[in-house]
C-alpha atoms as a PDB file:
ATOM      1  CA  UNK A   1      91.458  47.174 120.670  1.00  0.00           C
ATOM      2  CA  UNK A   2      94.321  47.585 118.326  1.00  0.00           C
ATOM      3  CA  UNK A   3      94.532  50.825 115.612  1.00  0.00           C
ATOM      4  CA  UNK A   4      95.295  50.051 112.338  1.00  0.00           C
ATOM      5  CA  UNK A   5      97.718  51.812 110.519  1.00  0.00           C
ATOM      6  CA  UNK A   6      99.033  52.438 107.176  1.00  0.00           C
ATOM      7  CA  UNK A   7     102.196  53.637 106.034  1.00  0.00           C
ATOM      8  CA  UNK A   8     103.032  55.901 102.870  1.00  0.00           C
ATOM      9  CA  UNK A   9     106.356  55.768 101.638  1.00  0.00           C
ATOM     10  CA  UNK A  10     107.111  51.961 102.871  1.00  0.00           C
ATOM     11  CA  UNK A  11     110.455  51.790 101.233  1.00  0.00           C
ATOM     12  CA  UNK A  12     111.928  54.901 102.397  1.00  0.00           C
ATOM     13  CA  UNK A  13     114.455  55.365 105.109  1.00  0.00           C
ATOM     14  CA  UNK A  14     111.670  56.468 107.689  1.00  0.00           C
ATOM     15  CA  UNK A  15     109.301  54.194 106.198  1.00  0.00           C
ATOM     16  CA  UNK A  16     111.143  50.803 106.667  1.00  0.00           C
ATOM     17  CA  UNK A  17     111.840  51.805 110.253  1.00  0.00           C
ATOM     18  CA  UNK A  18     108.107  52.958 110.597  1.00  0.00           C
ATOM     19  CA  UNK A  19     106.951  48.843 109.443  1.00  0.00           C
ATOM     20  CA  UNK A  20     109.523  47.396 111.811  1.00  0.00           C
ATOM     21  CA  UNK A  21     108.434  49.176 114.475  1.00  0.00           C
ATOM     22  CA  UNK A  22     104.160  48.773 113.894  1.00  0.00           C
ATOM     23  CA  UNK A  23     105.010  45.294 113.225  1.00  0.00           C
ATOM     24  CA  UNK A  24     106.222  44.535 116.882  1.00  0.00           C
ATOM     25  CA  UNK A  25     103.854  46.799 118.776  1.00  0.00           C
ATOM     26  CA  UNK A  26     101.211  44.929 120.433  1.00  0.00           C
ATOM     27  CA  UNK A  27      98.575  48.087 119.917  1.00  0.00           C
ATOM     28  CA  UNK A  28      99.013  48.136 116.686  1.00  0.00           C
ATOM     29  CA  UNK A  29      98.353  46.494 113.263  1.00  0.00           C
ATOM     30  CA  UNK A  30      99.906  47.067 110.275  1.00  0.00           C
ATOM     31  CA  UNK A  31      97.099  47.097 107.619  1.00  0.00           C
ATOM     32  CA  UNK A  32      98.768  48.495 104.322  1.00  0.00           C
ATOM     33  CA  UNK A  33     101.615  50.155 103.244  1.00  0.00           C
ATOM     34  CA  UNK A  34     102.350  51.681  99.600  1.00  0.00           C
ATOM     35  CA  UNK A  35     105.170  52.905  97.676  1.00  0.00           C
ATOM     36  CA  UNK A  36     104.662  54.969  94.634  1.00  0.00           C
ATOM     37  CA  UNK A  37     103.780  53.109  90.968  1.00  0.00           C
ATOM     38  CA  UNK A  38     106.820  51.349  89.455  1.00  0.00           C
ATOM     39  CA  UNK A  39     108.904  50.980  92.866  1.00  0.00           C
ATOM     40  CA  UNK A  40     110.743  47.660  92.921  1.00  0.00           C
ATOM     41  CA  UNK A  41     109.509  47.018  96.371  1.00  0.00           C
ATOM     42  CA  UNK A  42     105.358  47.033  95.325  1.00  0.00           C
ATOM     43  CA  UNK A  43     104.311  43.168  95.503  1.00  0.00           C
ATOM     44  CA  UNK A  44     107.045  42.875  98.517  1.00  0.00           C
ATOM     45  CA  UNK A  45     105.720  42.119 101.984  1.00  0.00           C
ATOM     46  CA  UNK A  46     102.283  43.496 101.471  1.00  0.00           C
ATOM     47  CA  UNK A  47     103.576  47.071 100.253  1.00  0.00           C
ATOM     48  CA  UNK A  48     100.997  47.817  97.698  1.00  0.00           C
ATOM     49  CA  UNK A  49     101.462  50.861  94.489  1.00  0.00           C
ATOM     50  CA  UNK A  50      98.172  52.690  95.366  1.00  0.00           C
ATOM     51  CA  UNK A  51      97.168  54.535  99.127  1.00  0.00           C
ATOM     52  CA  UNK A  52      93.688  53.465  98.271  1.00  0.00           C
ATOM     53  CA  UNK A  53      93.845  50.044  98.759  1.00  0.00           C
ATOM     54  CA  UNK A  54      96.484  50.431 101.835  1.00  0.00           C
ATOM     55  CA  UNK A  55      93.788  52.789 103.100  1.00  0.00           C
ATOM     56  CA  UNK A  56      91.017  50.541 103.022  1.00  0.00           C
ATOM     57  CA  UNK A  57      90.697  49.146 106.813  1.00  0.00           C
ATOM     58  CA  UNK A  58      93.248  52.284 108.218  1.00  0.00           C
ATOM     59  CA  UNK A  59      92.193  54.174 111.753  1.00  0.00           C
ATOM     60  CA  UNK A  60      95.602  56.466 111.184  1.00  0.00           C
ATOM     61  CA  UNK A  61      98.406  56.609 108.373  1.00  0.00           C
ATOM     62  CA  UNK A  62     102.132  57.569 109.119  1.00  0.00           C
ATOM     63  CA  UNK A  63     103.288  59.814 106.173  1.00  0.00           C
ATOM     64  CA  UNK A  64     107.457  61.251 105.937  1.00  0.00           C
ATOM     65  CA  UNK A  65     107.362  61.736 102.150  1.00  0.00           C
ATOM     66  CA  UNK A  66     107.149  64.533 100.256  1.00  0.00           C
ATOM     67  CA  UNK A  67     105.172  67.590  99.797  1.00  0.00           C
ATOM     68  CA  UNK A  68     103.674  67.211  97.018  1.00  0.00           C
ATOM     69  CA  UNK A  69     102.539  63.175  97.578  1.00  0.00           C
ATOM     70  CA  UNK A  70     101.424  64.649 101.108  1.00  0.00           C
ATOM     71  CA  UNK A  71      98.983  66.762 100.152  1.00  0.00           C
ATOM     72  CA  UNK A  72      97.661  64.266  97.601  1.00  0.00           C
ATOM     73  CA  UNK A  73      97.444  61.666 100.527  1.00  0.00           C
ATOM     74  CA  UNK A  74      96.106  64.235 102.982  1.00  0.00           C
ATOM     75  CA  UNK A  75      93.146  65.203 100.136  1.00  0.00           C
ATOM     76  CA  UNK A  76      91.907  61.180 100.250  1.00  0.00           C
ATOM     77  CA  UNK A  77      92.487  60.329 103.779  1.00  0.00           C
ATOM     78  CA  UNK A  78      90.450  63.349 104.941  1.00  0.00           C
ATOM     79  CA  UNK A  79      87.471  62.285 102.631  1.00  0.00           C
ATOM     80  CA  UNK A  80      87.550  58.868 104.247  1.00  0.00           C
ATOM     81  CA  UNK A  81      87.633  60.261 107.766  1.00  0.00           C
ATOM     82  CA  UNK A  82      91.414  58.769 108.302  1.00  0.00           C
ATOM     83  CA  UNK A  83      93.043  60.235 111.048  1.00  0.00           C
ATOM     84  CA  UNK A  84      97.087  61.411 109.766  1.00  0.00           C
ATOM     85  CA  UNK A  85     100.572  61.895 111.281  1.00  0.00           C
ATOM     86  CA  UNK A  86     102.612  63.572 108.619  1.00  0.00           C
ATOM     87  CA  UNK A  87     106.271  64.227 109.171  1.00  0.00           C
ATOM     88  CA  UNK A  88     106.879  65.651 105.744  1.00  0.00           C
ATOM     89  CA  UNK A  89     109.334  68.714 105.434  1.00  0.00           C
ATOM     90  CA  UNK A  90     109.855  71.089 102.611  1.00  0.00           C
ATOM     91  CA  UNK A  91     106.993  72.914 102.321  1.00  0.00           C
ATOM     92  CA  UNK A  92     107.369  76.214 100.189  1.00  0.00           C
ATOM     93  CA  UNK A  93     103.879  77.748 102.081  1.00  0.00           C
ATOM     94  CA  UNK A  94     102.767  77.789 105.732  1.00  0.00           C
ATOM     95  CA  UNK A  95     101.787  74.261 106.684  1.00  0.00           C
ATOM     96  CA  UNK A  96      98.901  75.764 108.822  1.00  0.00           C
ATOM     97  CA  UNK A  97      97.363  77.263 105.905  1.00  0.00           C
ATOM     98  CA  UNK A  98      98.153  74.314 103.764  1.00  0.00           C
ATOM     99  CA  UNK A  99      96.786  71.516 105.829  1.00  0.00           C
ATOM    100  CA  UNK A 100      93.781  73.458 106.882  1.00  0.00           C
ATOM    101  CA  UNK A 101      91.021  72.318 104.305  1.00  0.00           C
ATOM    102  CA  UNK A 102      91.822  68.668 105.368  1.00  0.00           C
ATOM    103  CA  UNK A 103      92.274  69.525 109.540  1.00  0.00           C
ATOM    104  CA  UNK A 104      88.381  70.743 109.219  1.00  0.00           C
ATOM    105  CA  UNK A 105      87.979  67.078 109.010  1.00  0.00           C
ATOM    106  CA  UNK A 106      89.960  65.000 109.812  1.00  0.00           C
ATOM    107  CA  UNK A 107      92.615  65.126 112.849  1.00  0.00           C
ATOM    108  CA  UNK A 108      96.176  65.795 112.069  1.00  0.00           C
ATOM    109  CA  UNK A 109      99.672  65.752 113.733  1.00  0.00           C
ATOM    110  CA  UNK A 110     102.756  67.582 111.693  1.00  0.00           C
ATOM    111  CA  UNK A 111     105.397  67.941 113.240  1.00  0.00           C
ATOM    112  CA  UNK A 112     108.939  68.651 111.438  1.00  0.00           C
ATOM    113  CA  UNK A 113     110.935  66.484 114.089  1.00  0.00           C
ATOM    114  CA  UNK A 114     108.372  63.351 116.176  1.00  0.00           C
ATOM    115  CA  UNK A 115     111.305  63.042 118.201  1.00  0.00           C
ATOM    116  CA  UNK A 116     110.851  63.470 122.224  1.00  0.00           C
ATOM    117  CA  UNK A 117     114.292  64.480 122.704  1.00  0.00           C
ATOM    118  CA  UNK A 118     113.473  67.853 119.997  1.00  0.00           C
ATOM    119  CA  UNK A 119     110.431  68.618 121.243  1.00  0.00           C
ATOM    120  CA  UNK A 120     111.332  69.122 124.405  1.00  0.00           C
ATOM    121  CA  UNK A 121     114.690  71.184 123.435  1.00  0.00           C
ATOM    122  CA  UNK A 122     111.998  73.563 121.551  1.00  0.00           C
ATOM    123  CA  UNK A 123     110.971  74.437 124.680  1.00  0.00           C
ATOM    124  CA  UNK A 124     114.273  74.879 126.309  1.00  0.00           C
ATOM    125  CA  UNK A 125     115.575  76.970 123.311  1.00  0.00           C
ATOM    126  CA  UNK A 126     112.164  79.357 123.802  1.00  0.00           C
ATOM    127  CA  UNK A 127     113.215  79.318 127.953  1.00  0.00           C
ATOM    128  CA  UNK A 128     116.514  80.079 127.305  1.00  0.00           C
ATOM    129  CA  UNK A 129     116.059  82.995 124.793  1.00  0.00           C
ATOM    130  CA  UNK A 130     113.277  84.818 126.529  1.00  0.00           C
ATOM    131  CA  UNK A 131     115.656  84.331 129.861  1.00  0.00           C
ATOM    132  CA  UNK A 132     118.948  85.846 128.349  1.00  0.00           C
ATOM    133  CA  UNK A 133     117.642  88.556 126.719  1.00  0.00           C
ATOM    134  CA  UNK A 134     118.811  90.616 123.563  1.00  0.00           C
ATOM    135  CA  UNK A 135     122.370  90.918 124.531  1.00  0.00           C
ATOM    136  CA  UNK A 136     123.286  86.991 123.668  1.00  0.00           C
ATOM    137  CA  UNK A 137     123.283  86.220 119.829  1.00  0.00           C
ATOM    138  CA  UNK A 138     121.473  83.481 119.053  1.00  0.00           C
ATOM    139  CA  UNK A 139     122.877  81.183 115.919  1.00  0.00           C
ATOM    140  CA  UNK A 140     121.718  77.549 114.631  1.00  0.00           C
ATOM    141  CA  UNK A 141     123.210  75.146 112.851  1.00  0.00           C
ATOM    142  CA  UNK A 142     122.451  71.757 111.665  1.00  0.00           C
ATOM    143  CA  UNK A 143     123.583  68.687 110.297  1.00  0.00           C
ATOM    144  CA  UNK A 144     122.025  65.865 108.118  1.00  0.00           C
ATOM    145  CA  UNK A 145     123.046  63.138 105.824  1.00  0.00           C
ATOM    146  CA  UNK A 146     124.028  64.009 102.829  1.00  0.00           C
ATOM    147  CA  UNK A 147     120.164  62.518 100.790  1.00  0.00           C
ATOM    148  CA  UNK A 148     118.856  65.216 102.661  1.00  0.00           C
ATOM    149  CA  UNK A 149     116.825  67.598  99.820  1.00  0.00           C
ATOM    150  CA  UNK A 150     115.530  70.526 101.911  1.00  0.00           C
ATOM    151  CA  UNK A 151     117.864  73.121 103.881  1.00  0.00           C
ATOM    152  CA  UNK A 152     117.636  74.236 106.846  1.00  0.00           C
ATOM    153  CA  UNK A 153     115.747  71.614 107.920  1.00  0.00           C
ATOM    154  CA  UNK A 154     112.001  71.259 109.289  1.00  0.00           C
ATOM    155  CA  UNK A 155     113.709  70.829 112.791  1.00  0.00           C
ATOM    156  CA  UNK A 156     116.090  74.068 112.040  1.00  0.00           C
ATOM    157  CA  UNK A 157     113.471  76.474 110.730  1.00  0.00           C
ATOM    158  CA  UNK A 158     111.180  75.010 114.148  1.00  0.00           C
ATOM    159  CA  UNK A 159     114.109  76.174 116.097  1.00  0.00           C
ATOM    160  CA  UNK A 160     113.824  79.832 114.385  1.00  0.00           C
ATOM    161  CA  UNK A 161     110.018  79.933 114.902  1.00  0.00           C
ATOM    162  CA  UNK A 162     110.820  79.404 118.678  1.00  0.00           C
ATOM    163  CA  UNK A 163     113.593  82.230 118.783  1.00  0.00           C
ATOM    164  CA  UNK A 164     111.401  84.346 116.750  1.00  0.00           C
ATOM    165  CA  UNK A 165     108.556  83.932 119.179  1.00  0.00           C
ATOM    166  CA  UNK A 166     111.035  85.098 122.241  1.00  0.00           C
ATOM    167  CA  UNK A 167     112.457  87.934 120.227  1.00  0.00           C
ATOM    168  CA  UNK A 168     110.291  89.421 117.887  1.00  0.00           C
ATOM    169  CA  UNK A 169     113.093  91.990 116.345  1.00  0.00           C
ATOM    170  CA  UNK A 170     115.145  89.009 115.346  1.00  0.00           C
ATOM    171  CA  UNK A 171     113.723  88.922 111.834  1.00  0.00           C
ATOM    172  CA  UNK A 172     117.082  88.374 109.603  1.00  0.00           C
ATOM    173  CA  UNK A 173     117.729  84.719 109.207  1.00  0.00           C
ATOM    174  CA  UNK A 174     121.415  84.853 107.727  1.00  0.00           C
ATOM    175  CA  UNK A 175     122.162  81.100 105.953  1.00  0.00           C
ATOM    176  CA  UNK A 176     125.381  82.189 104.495  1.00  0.00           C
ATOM    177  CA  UNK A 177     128.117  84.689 105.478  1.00  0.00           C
ATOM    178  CA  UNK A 178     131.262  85.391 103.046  1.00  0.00           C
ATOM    179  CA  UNK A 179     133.551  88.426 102.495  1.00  0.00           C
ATOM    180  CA  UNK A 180     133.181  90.939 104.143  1.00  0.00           C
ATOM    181  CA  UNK A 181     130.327  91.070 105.906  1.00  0.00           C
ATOM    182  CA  UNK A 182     130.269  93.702 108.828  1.00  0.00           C
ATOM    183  CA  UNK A 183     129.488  93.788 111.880  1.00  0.00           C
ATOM    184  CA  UNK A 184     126.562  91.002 113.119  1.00  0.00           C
ATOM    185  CA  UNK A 185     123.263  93.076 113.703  1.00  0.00           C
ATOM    186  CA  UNK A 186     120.973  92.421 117.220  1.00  0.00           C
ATOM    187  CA  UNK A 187     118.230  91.374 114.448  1.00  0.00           C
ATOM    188  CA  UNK A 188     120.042  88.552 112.723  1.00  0.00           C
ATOM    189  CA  UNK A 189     120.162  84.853 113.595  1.00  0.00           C
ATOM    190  CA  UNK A 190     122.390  82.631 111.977  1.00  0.00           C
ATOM    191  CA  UNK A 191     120.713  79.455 109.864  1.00  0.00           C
ATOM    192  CA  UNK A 192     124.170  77.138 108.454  1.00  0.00           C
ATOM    193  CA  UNK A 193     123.465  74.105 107.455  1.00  0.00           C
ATOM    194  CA  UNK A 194     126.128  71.349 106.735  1.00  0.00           C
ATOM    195  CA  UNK A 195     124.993  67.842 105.004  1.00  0.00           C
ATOM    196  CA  UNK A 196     127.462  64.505 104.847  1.00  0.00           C
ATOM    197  CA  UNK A 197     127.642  60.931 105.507  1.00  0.00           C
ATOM    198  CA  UNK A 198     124.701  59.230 106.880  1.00  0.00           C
ATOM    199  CA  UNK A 199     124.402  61.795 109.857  1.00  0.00           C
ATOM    200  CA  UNK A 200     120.275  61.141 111.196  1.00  0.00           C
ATOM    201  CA  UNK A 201     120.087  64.846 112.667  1.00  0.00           C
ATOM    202  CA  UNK A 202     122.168  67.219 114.811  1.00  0.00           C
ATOM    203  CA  UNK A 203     120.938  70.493 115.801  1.00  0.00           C
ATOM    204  CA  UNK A 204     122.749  73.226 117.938  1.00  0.00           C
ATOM    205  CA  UNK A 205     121.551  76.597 119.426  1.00  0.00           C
ATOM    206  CA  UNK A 206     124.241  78.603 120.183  1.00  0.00           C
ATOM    207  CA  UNK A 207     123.681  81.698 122.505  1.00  0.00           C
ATOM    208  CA  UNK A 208     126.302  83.615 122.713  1.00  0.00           C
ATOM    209  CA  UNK A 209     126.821  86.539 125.183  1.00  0.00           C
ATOM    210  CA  UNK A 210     129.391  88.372 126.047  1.00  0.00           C
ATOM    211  CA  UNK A 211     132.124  85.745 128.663  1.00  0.00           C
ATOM    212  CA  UNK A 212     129.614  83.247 128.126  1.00  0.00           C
ATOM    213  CA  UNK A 213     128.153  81.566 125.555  1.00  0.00           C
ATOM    214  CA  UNK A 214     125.682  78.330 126.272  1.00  0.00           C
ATOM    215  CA  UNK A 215     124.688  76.156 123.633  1.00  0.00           C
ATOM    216  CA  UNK A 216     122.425  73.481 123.447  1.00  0.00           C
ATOM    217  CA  UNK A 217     122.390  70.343 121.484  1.00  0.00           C
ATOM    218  CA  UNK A 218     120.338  67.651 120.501  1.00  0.00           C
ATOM    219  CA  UNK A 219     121.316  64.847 118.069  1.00  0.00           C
ATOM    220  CA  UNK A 220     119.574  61.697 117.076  1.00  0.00           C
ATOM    221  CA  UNK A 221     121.383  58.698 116.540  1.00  0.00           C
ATOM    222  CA  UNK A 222     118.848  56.368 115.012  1.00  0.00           C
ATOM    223  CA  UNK A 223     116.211  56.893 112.938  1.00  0.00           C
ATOM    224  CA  UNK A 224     113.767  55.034 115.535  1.00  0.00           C
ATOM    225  CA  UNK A 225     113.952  58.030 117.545  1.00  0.00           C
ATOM    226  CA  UNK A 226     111.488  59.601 115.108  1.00  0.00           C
ATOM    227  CA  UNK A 227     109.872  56.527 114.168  1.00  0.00           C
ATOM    228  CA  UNK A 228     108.909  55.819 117.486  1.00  0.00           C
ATOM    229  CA  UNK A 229     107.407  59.649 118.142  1.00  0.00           C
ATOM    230  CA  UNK A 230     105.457  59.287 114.975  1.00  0.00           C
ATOM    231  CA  UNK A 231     103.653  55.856 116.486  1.00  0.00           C
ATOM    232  CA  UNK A 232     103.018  57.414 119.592  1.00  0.00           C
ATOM    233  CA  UNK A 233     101.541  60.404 117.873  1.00  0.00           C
ATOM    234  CA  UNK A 234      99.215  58.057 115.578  1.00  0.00           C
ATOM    235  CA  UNK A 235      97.910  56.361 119.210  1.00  0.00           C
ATOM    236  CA  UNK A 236      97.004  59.864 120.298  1.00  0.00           C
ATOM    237  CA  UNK A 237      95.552  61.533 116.911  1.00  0.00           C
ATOM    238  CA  UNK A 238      93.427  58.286 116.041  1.00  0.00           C
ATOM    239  CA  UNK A 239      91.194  59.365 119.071  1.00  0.00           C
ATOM    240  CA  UNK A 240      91.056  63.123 118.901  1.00  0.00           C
ATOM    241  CA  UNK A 241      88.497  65.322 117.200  1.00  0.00           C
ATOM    242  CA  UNK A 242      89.360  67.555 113.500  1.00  0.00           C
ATOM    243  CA  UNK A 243      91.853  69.774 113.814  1.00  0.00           C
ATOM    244  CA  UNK A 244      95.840  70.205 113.379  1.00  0.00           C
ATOM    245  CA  UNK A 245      98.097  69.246 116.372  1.00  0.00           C
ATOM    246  CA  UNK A 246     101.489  69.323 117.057  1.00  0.00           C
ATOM    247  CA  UNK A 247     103.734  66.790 119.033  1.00  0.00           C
ATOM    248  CA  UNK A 248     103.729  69.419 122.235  1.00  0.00           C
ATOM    249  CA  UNK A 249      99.989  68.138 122.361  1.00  0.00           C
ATOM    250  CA  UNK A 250     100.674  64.815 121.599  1.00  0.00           C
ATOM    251  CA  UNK A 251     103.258  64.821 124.492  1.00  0.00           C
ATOM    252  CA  UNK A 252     101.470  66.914 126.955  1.00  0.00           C
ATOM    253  CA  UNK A 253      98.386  64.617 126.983  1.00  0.00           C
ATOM    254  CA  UNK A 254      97.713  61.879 129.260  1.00  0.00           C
ATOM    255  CA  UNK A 255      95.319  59.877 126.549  1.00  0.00           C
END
């Protein structure tokens, strides 16, 4: 049996890539997809103005827009028992307390980055930090194209989360340094952020110790990457039970 799916933003740079992709799945059917009223696109291969009526026949919906539409999509999908994989960034309040009114009942995936490849380098970066130990610095820094709104990004400020988790006194996140500055304290960790060009995603952990440093990198080349972790995650979600995953779940399952 295939799982319907709708898609919210259908003319953005995820969403294109997100109706390719359903499109030539054979699990999947592509049963609506909306833009927001006025868009040029509404009328164009089935992308409609309103999530209602992309809703109607929908088992999951794929949502990378923005916060604000999110939570307005989130508020009508969970009253129609529509399971919902949200990749939206830029939330100005905890995600976990946002999204919990709707995760009572419906199930959810958010994840800031759907890619494989990120997920698994959150792990690495948690390994690698709890295994070094105060002594190495630990610094990010990432790189987007340059439509990008939010800095750092949802993959960056994951990254910190993990560091934090490892080392608890590293509670400074420094996105800036200029001047004179002083020496770099045990409880900072470095945040930059550089935007340009049409760059998908590049993130870097840098630990640096002292006659060593190791860093590790992970940078998407196509926007499929995350396209293709967001369908896998609406497979999985569409048969779980209320509640707010993550793409650790998504991946560690065998459903």
């Amino acid at each position: 049996m295939s799982i319907n799916i709708a898609i919210a933003g259908a003319a953005g740079r995820m969403g294109q890539r997100l109706v390719s992709l359903t499109k030539t799945a054979e699990d999947l059917e592509l049963i609506g997809a909306w833009e927001s009223e006025g868009h040029p696109v509404i009328g164009q291969n089935g992308v409609v103005a309103t999530m209602q009526e992309a809703l109607q026949q929908a088992h999951v919906y794929v949502d990378f827009t923005r916060p604000e539409p999110t939570l307005k999509h989130l508020a009508y999908a969970s009253e129609q028992g529509i399971a919902a994989v949200i990749g939206t960034t830029g939330f100005t309040k905890s995600v976990t307390e946002l999204f919990a009114p709707f995760a009572t009942k419906i199930p959810i995936v958010w994840a800031p980055n759907m890619s494989i490849g990120v997920n698994v380098l959150l792990k690495l970066v948690e390994d690698a930090v709890s295994a070094l130990g105060p002594d190495f610095d630990v610094e990010v820094l990432e790189m987007h194209h340059r439509w990008k709104e939010d800095a750092p990004s949802g993959t960056a400020k994951a990254l910190l989360r993990c560091i934090q988790a490892k080392r608890p006194t590293a509670d400074n996140i420094v996105t800036g340094r200029e001047g004179i500055t002083g020496a770099r304290s045990q409880s900072d960790i470095g945040a930059m952020t550089l935007r340009g060009g049409d760059v998908v995603g590049d993130h870097t952990v840098y630990l640096a110790g002292l006659g060593e440093r190791l860093e590790l990198t992970h940078r998407a080349q196509s926007r499929d990457t995350f396209a293709l972790g967001a369908l896998r995650a609406a497979r999985w979600v569409a048969k779980q039970q209320p509640g707010l995953y993550d793409m650790h779940q998504v991946l560690g399952s065998k459903t």
